[in-house]
N, C-alpha and C. Protein backbone atom coordinates (compact mmCIF):
# COMPACT_ATOMS: atom_id res chain seq x y z
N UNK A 1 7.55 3.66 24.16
CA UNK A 1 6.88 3.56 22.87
C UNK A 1 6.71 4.93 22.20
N UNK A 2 6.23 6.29 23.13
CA UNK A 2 6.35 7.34 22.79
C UNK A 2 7.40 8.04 21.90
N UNK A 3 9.00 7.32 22.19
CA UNK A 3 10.24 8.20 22.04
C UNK A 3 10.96 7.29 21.25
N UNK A 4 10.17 6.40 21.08
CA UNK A 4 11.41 5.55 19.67
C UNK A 4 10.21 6.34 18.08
N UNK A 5 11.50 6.66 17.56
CA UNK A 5 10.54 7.33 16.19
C UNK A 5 11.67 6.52 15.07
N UNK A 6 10.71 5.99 13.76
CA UNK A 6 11.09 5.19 12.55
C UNK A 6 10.90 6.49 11.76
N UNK A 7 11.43 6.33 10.71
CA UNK A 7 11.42 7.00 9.39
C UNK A 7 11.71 6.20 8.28
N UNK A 8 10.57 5.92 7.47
CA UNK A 8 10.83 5.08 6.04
C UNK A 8 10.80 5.69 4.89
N UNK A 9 11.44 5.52 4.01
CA UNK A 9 11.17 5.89 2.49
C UNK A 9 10.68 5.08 1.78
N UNK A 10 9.47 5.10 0.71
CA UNK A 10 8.54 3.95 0.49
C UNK A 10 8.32 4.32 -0.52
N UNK A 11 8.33 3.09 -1.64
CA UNK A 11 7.76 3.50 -3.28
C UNK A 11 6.69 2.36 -3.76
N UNK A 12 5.59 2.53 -3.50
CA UNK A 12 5.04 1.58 -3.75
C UNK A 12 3.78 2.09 -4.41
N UNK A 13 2.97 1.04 -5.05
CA UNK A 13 1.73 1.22 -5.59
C UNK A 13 0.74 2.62 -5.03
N UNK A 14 0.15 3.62 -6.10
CA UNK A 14 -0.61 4.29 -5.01
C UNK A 14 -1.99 3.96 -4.64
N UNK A 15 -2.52 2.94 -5.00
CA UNK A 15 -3.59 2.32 -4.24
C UNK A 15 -3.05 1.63 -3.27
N UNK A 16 -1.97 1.04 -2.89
CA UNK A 16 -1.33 0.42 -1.32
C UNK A 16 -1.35 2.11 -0.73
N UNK A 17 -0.39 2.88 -1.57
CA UNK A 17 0.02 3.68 -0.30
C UNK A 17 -1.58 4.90 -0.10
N UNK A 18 -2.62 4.76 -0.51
CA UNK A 18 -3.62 5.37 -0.09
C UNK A 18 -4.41 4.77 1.23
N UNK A 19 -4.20 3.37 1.04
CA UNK A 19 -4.57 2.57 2.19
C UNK A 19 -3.79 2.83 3.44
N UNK A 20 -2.40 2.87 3.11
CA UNK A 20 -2.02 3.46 4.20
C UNK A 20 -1.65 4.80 5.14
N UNK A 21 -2.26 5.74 3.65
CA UNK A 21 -2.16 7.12 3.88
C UNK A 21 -3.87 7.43 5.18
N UNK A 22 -4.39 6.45 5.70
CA UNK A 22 -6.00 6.51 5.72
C UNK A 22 -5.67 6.37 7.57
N UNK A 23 -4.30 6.09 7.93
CA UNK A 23 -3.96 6.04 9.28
C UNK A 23 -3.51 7.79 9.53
N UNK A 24 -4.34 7.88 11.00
CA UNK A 24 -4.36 9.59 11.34
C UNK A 24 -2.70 9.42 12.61
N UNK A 25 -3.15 8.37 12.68
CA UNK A 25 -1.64 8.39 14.14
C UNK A 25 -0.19 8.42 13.48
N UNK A 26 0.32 8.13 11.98
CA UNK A 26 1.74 8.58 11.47
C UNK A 26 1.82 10.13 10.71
N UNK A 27 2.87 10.37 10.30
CA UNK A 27 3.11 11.27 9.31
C UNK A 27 3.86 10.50 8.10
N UNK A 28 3.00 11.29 7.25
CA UNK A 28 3.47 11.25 5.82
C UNK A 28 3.95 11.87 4.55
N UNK A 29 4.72 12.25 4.29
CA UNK A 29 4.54 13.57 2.88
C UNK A 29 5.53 12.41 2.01
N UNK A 30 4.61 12.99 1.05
CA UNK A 30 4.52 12.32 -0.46
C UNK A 30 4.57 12.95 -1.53
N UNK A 31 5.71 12.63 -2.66
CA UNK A 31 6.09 13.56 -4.08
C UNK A 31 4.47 13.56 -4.62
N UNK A 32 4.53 14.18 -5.50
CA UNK A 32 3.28 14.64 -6.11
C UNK A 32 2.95 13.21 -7.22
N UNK A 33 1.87 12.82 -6.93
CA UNK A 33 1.35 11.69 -8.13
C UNK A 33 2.45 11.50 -10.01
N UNK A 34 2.52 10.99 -10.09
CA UNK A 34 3.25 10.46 -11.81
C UNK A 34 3.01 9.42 -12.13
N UNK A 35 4.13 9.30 -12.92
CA UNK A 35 4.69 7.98 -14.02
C UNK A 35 6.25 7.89 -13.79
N UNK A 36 6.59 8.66 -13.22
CA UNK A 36 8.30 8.35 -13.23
C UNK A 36 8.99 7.19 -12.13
N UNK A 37 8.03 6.59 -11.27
CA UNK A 37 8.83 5.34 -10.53
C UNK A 37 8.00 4.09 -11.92
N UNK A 38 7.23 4.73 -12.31
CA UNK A 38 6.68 2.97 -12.73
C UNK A 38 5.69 2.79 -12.65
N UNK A 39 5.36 1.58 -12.98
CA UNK A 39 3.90 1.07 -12.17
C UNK A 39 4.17 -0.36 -11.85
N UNK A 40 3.36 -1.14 -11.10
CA UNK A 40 3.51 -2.53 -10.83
C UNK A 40 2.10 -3.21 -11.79
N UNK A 41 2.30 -4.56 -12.08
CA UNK A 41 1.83 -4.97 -12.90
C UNK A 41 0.96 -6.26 -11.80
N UNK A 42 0.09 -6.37 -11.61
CA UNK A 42 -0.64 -7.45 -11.20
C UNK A 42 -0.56 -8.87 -11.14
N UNK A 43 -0.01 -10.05 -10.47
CA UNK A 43 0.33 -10.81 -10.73
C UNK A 43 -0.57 -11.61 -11.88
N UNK A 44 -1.93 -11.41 -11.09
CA UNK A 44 -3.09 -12.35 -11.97
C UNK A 44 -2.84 -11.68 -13.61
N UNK A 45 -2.57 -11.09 -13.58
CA UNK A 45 -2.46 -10.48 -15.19
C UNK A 45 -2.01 -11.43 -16.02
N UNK A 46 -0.70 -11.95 -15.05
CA UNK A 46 0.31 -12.91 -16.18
C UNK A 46 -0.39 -14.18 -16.37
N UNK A 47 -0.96 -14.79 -14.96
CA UNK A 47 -1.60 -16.23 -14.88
C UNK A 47 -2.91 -16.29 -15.97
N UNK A 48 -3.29 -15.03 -16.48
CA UNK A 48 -4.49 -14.84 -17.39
C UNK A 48 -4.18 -14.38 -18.96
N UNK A 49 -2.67 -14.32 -19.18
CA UNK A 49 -2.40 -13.70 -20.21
C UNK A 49 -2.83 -12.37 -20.76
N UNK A 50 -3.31 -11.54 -19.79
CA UNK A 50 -3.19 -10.23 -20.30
C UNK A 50 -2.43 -8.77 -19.71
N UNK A 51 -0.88 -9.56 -19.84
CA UNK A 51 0.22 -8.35 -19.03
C UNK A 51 0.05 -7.30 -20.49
N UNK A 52 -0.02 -7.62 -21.94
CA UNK A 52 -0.10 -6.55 -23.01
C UNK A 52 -1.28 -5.62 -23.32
N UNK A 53 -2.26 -5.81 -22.71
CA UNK A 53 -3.67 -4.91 -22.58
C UNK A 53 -2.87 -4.39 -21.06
N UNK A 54 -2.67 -4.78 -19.91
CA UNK A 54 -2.26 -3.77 -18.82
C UNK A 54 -1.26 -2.79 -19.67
N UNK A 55 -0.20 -3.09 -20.12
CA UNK A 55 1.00 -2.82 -20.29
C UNK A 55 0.64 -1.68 -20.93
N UNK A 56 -0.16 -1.62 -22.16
CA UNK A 56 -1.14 -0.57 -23.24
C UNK A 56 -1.95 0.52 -22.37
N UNK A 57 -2.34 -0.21 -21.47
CA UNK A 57 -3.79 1.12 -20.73
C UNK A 57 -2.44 1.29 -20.40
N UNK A 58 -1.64 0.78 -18.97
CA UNK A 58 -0.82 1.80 -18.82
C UNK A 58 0.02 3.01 -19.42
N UNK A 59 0.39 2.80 -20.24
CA UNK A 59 1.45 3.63 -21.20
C UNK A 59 0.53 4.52 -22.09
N UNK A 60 -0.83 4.28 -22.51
CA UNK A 60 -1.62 5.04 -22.63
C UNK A 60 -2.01 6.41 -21.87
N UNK A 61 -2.42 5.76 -20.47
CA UNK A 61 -2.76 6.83 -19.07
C UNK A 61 -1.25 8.12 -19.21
N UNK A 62 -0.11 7.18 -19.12
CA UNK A 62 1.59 7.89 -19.21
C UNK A 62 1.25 8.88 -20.44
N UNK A 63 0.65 8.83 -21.93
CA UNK A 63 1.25 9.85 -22.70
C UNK A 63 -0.20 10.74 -21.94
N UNK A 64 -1.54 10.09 -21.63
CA UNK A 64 -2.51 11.38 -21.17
C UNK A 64 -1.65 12.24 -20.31
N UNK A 65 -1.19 12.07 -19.24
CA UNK A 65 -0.43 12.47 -18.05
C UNK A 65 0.27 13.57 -18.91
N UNK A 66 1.35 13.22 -19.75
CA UNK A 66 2.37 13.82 -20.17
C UNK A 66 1.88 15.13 -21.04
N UNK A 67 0.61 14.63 -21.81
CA UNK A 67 -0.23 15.70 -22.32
C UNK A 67 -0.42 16.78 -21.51
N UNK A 68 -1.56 15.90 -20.58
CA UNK A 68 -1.74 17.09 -19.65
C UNK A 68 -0.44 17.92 -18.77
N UNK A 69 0.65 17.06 -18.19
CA UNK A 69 1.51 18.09 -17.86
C UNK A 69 1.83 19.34 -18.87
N UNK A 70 1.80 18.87 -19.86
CA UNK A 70 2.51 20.19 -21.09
C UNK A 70 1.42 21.11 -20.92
N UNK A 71 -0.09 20.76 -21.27
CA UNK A 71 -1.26 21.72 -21.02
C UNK A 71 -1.43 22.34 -20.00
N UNK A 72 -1.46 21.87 -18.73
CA UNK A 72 -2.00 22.50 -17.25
C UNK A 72 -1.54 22.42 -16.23
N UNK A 73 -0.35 21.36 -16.54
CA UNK A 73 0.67 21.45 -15.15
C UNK A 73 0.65 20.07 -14.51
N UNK A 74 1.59 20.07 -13.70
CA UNK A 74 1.73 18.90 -12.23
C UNK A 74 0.50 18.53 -11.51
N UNK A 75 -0.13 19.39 -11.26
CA UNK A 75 -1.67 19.54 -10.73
C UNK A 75 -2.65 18.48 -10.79
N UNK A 76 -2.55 19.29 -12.55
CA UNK A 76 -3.97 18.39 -13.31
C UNK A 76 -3.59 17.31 -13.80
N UNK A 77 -2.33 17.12 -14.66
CA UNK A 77 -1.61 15.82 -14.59
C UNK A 77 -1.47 14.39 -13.99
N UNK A 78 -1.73 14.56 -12.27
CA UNK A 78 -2.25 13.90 -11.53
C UNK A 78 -2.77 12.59 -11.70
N UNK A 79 -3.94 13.61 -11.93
CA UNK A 79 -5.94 12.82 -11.99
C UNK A 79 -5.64 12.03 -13.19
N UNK A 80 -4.78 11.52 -14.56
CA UNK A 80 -4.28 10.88 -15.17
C UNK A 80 -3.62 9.35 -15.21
N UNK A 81 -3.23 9.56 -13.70
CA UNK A 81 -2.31 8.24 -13.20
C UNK A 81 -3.06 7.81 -12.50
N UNK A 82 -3.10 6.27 -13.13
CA UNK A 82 -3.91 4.97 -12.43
C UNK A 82 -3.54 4.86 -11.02
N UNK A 83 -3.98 3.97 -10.03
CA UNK A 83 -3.36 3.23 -9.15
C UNK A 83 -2.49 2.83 -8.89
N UNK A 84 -2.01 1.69 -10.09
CA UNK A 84 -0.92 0.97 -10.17
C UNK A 84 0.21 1.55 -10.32
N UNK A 85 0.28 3.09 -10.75
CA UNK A 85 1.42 3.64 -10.46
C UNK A 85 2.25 3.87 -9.08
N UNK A 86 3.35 3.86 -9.46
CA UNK A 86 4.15 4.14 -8.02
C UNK A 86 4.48 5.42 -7.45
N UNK A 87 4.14 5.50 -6.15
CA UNK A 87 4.39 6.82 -5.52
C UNK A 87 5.79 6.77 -4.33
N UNK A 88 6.75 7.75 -4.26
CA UNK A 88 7.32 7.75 -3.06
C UNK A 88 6.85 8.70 -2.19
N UNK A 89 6.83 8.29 -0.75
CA UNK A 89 6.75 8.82 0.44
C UNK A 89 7.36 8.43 1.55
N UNK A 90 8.00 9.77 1.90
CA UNK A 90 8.08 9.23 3.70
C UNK A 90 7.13 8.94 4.86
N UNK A 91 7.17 8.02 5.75
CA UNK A 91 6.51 7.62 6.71
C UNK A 91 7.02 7.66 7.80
N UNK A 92 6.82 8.52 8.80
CA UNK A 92 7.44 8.86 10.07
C UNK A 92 5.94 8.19 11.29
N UNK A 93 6.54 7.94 12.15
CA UNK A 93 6.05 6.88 13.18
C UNK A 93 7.09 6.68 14.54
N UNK A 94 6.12 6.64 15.38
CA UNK A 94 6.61 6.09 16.78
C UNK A 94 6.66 4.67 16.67
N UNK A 95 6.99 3.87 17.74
CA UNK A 95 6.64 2.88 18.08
C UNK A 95 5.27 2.16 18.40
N UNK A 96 4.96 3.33 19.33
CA UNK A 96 2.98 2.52 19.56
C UNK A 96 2.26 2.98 18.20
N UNK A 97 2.62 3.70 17.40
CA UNK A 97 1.90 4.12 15.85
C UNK A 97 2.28 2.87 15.11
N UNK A 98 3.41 2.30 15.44
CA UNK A 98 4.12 1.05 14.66
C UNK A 98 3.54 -0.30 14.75
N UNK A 99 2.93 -0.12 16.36
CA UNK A 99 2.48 -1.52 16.35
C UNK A 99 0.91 -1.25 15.72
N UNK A 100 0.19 -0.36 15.63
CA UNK A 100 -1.08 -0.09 15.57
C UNK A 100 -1.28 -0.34 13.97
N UNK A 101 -0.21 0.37 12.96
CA UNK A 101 -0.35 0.58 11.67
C UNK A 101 0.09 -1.31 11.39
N UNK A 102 1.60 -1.98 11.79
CA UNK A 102 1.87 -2.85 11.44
C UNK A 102 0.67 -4.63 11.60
N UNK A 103 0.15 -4.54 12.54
CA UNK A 103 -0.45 -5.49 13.41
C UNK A 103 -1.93 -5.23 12.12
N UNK A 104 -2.37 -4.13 12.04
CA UNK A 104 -3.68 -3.93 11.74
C UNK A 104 -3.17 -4.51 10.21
N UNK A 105 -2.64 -3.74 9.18
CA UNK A 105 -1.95 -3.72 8.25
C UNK A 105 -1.49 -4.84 7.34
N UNK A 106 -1.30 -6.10 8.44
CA UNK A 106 -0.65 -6.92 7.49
C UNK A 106 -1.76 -8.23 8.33
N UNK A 107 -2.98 -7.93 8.55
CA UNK A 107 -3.68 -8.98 8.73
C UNK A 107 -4.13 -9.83 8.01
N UNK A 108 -4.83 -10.82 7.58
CA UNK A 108 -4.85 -11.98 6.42
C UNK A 108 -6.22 -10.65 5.75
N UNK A 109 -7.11 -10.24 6.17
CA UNK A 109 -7.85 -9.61 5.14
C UNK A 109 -7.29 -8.45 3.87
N UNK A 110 -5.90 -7.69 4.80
CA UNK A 110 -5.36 -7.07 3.68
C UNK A 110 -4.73 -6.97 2.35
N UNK A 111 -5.01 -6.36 1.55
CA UNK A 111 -4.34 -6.29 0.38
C UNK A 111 -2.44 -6.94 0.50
N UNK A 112 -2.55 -8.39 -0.27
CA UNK A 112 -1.30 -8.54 -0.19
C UNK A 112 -0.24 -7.30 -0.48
N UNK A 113 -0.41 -5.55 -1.60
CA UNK A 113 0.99 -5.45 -1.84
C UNK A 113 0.99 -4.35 -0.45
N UNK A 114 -0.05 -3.77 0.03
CA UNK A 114 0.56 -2.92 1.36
C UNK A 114 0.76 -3.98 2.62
N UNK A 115 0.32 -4.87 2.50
CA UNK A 115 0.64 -6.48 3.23
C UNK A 115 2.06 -6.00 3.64
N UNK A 116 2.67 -6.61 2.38
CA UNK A 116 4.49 -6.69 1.86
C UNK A 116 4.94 -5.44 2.44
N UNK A 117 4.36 -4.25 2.25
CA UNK A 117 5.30 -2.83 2.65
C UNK A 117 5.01 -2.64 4.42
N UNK A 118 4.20 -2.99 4.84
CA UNK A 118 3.94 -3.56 6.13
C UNK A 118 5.37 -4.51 6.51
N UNK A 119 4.91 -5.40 6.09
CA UNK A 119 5.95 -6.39 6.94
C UNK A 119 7.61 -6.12 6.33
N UNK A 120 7.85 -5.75 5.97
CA UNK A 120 9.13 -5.18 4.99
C UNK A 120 9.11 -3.93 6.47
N UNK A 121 8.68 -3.16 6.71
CA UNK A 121 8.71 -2.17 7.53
C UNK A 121 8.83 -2.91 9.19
N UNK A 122 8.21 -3.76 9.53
CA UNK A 122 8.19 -4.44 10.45
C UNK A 122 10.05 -5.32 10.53
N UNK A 123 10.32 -5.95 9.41
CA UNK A 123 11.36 -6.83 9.27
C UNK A 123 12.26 -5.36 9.25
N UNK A 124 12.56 -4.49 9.14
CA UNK A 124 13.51 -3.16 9.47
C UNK A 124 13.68 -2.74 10.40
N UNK A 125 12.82 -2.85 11.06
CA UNK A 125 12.49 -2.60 12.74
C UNK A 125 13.16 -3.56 13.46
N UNK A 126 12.92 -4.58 13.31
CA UNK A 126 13.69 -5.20 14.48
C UNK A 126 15.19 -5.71 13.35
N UNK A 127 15.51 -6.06 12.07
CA UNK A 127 16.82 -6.00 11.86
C UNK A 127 17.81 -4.50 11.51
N UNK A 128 17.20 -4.10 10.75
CA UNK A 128 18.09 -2.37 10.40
C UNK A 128 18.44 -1.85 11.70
N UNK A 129 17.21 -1.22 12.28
CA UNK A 129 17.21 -0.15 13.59
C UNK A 129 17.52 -1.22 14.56
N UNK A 130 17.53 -2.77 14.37
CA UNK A 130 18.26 -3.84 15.53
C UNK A 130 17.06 -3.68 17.29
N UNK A 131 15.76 -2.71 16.51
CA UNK A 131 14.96 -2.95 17.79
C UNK A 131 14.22 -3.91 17.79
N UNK A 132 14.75 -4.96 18.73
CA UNK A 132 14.15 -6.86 18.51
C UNK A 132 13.08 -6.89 19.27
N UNK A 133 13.21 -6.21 19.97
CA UNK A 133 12.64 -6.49 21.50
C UNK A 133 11.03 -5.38 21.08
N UNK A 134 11.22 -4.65 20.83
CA UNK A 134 9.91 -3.79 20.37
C UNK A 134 9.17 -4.71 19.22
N UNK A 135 10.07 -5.04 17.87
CA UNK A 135 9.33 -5.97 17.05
C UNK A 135 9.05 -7.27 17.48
N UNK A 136 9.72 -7.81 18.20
CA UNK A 136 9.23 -9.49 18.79
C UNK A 136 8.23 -8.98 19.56
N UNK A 137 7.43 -8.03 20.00
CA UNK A 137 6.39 -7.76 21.17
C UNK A 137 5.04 -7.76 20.13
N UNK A 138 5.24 -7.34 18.36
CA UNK A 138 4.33 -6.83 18.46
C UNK A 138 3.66 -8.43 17.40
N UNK A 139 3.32 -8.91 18.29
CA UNK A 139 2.41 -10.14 18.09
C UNK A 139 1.84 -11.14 16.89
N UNK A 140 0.97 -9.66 16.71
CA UNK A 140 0.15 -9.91 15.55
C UNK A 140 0.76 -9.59 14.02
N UNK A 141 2.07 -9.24 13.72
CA UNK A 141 2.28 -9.01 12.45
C UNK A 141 2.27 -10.18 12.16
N UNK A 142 1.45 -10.34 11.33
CA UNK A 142 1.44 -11.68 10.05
C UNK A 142 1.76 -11.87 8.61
N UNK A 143 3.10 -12.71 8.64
CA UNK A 143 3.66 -12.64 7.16
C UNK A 143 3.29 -14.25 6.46
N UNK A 144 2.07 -14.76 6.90
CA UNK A 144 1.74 -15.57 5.72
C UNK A 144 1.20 -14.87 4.70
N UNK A 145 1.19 -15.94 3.78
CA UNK A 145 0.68 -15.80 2.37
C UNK A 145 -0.49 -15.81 2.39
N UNK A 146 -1.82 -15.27 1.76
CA UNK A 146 -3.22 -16.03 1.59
C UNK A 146 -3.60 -15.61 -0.02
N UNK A 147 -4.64 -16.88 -0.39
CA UNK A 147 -5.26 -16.58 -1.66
C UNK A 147 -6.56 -15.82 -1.04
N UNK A 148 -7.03 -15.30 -1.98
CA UNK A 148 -8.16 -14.69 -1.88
C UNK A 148 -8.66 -14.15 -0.27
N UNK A 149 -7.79 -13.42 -0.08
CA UNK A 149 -7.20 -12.64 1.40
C UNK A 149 -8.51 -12.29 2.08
N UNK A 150 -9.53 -11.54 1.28
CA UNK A 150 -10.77 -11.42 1.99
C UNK A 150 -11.80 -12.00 1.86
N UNK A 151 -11.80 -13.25 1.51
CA UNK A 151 -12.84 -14.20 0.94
C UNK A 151 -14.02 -14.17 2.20
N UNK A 152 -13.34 -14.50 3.38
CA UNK A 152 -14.19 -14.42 4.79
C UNK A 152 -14.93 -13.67 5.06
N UNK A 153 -14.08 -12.34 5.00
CA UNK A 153 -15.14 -11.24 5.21
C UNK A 153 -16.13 -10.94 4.42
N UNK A 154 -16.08 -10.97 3.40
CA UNK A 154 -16.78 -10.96 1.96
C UNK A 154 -18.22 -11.92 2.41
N UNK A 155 -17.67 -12.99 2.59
CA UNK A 155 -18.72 -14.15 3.30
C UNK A 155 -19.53 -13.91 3.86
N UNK A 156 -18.91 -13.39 5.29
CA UNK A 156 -19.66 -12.88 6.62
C UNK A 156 -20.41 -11.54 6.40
N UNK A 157 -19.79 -10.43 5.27
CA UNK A 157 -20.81 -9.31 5.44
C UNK A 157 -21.95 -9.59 4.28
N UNK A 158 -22.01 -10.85 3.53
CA UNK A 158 -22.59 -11.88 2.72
C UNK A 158 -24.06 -11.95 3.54
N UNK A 159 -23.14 -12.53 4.23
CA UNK A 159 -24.46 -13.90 5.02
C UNK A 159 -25.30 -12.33 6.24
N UNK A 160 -24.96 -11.30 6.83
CA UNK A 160 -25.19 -10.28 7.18
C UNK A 160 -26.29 -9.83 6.40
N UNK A 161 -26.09 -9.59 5.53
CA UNK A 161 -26.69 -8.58 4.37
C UNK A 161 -27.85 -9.43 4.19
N UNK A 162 -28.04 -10.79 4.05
CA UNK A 162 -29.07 -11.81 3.63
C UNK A 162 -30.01 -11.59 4.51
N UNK A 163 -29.33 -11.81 6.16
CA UNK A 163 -30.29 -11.69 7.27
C UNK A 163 -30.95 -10.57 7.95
N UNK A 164 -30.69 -9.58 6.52
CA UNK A 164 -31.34 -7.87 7.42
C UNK A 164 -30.32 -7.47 8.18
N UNK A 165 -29.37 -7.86 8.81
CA UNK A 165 -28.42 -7.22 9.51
C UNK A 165 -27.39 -5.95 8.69
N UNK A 166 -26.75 -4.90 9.74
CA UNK A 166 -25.83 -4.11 8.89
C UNK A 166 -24.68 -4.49 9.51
C-alpha cells in the first residue's frame, strides 16, 4: 500500500477541491485561483429557473477579478473568484492515502460534486492504472446517488443540540 503511488490531474469546482485539499495524508499543488477553466453551474439553479442571475453574479465576480488583476496582480485577484469556479490541481497519493481519502470522500453525507471526483478517481484506479485488486478491496467507495446527501446528519446533530448534548 506504501509503494503503489497515483497521480491525478483534476479541474474541478474550488469549493469541492478545498474539501479535498483539508486531507494532510496526499499531496497537492494547485494553479493559482481564476476564471480561466470556468465555473460549474448548480444543478438546482436550472430546476428553479435561475441559471441567468448565476450566470450574471458569475461574469460579474470575472470582470472584478480581471480588474483587480490589471490593479494588483494574480495575488489579490484571487479573493474575487467565487467557489464555483474551477481550479486545476495535481493530487499525488499512495494507495493506503487512496483508500482513506476515497472511502471517506464519497460517503452518502458528501457533497455530490467532490463525491463524482472521488469516485471518477477510484474508477481510474482499478480501470486506467488496471489496479483491480487494490480498488475491489476498498469497500466502502460508494457511487450511489442521494437527494439531500446530509439530511441525516443535519437531523441527528438536530435532535443533539435539542437535548443539551454536543
Amino acid at each position: 500500500m506504501e509503494r503503489v503511488d497515483y497521480r491525478f490531474d483534476i479541474t474541478c469546482d474550488f469549493g469541492s477541491f478545498r474539501d479535498l485539499q483539508r486531507h494532510r495524508m496526499l499531496t497537492l499543488d494547485w494553479q493559482r485561483l481564476g476564471i480561466k477553466h470556468g465555473y460549474t453551474t448548480p444543478g438546482v439553479l436550472a430546476e428553479v429557473g435561475r441559471v441567468p442571475e448565476w450566470d450574471s453574479a458569475m461574469e460579474r465576480a470575472a470582470g472584478l477579478n480581471a480588474n483587480l488583476m490589471d490593479q494588483f496582480g494574480a495575488d489579490v485577484a484571487q479573493y474575487a473568484v467565487p467557489f464555483g469556479y474551477r481550479i486545476r490541481f495535481v493530487m499525488q497519493m499512495n494507495a493506503r492515502e487512496a483508500f482513506h481519502l476515497l472511502e471517506l470522500r464519497t460517503a452518502r453525507a458528501g457533497h455530490p460534486d467532490y463525491r463524482r471526483v472521488c469516485q471518477e478517481i477510484h474508477r481510474l484506479i482499478r480501470e486506467k492504472a488496471g489496479h483491480r485488486a487494490i480498488a475491489d478491496a476498498m469497500k466502502f467507495v460508494d457511487y450511489e446517488e442521494y437527494e439531500l446527501e446530509r439530511i441525516d446528519s443535519e437531523r441527528r446533530a438536530d435532535e443533539r443540540n435539542s437535548n443539551g448534548q454536543t
